[in-house]
Protein backbone atom coordinates (compact mmCIF):
# COMPACT_ATOMS: atom_id res chain seq x y z
CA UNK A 1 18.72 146.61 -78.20
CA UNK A 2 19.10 147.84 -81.69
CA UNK A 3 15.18 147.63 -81.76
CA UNK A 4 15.18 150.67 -79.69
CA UNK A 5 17.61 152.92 -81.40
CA UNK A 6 16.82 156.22 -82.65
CA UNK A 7 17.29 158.31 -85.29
CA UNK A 8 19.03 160.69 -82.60
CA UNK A 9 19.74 159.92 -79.42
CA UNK A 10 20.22 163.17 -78.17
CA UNK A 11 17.00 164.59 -79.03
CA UNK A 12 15.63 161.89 -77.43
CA UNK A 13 17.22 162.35 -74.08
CA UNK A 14 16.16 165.95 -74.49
CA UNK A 15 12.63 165.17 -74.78
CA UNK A 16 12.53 162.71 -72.14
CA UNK A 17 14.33 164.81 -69.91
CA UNK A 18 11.21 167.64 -70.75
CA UNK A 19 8.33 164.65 -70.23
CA UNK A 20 10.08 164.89 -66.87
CA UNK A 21 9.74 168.20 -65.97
CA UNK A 22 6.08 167.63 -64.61
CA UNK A 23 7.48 165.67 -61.36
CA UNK A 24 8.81 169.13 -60.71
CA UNK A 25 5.52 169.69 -59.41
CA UNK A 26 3.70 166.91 -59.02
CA UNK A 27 5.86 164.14 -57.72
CA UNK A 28 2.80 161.88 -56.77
CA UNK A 29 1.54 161.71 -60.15
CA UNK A 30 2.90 158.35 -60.85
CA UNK A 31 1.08 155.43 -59.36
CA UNK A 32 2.49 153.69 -56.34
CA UNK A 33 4.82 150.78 -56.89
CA UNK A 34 6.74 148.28 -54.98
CA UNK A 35 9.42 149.84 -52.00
CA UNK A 36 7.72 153.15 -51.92
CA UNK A 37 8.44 153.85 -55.29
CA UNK A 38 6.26 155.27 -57.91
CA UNK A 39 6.00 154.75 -61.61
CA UNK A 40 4.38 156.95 -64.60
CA UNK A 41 4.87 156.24 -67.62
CA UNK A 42 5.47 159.16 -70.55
CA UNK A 43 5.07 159.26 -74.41
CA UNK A 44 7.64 160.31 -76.24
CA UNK A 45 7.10 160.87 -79.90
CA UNK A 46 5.97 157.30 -81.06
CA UNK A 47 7.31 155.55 -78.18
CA UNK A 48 6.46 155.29 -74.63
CA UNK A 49 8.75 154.92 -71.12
CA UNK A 50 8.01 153.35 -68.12
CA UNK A 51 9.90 155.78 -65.50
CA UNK A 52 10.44 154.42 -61.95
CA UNK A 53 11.26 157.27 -59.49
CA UNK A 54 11.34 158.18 -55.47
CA UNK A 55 10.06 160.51 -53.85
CA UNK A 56 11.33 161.87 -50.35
CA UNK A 57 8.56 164.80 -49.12
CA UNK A 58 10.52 165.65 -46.43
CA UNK A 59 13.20 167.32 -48.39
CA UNK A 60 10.71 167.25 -51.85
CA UNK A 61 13.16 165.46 -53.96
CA UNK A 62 12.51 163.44 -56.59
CA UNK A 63 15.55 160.79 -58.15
CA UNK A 64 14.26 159.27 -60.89
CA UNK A 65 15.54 155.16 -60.78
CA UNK A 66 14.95 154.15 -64.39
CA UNK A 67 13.47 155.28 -67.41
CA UNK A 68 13.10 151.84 -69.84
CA UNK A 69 10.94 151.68 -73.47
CA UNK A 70 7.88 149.81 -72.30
CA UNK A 71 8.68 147.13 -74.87
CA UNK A 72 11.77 146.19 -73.69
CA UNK A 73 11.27 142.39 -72.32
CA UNK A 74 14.19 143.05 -69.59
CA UNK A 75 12.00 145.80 -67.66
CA UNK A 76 11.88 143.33 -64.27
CA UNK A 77 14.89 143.49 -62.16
CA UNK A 78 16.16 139.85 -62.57
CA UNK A 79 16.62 138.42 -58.65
């Protein structure tokens, strides 16, 4: 995982956590995935993040499942 690291961590989480602001208001943005879950993906800087969320209209909340560099190899949930 040392591939992934960053210069500072932090940061990073801050700016991901700001790429995620837009399912504030639009929660269907992301395309429709498996279990009625929905996936966008964001840039970040240089990088880019696959983020798999949920969202329940019926009290519009939206829990976010994983957020995972789209390079990683260990993206699919190993069954």
């Amino acid at each position: 995982m040392e591939r992934f690291a960053v210069a500072d961590p932090v940061s990073r989480i801050h700016d991901i956590n700001q790429a995620l602001q837009i399912l504030g208001g639009s929660p269907l943005i992301g395309r429709r995935a498996s279990r009625g879950r929905r996936e966008l993906v964001i840039k970040v800087g240089l990088q880019h993040y696959k983020v798999r969320y949920r969202f329940d209209p019926s009290v519009d909340e939206v829990t976010i499942l994983a957020v995972r560099n789209v390079r990683e190899h260990s993206y699919r949930r190993k069954r």
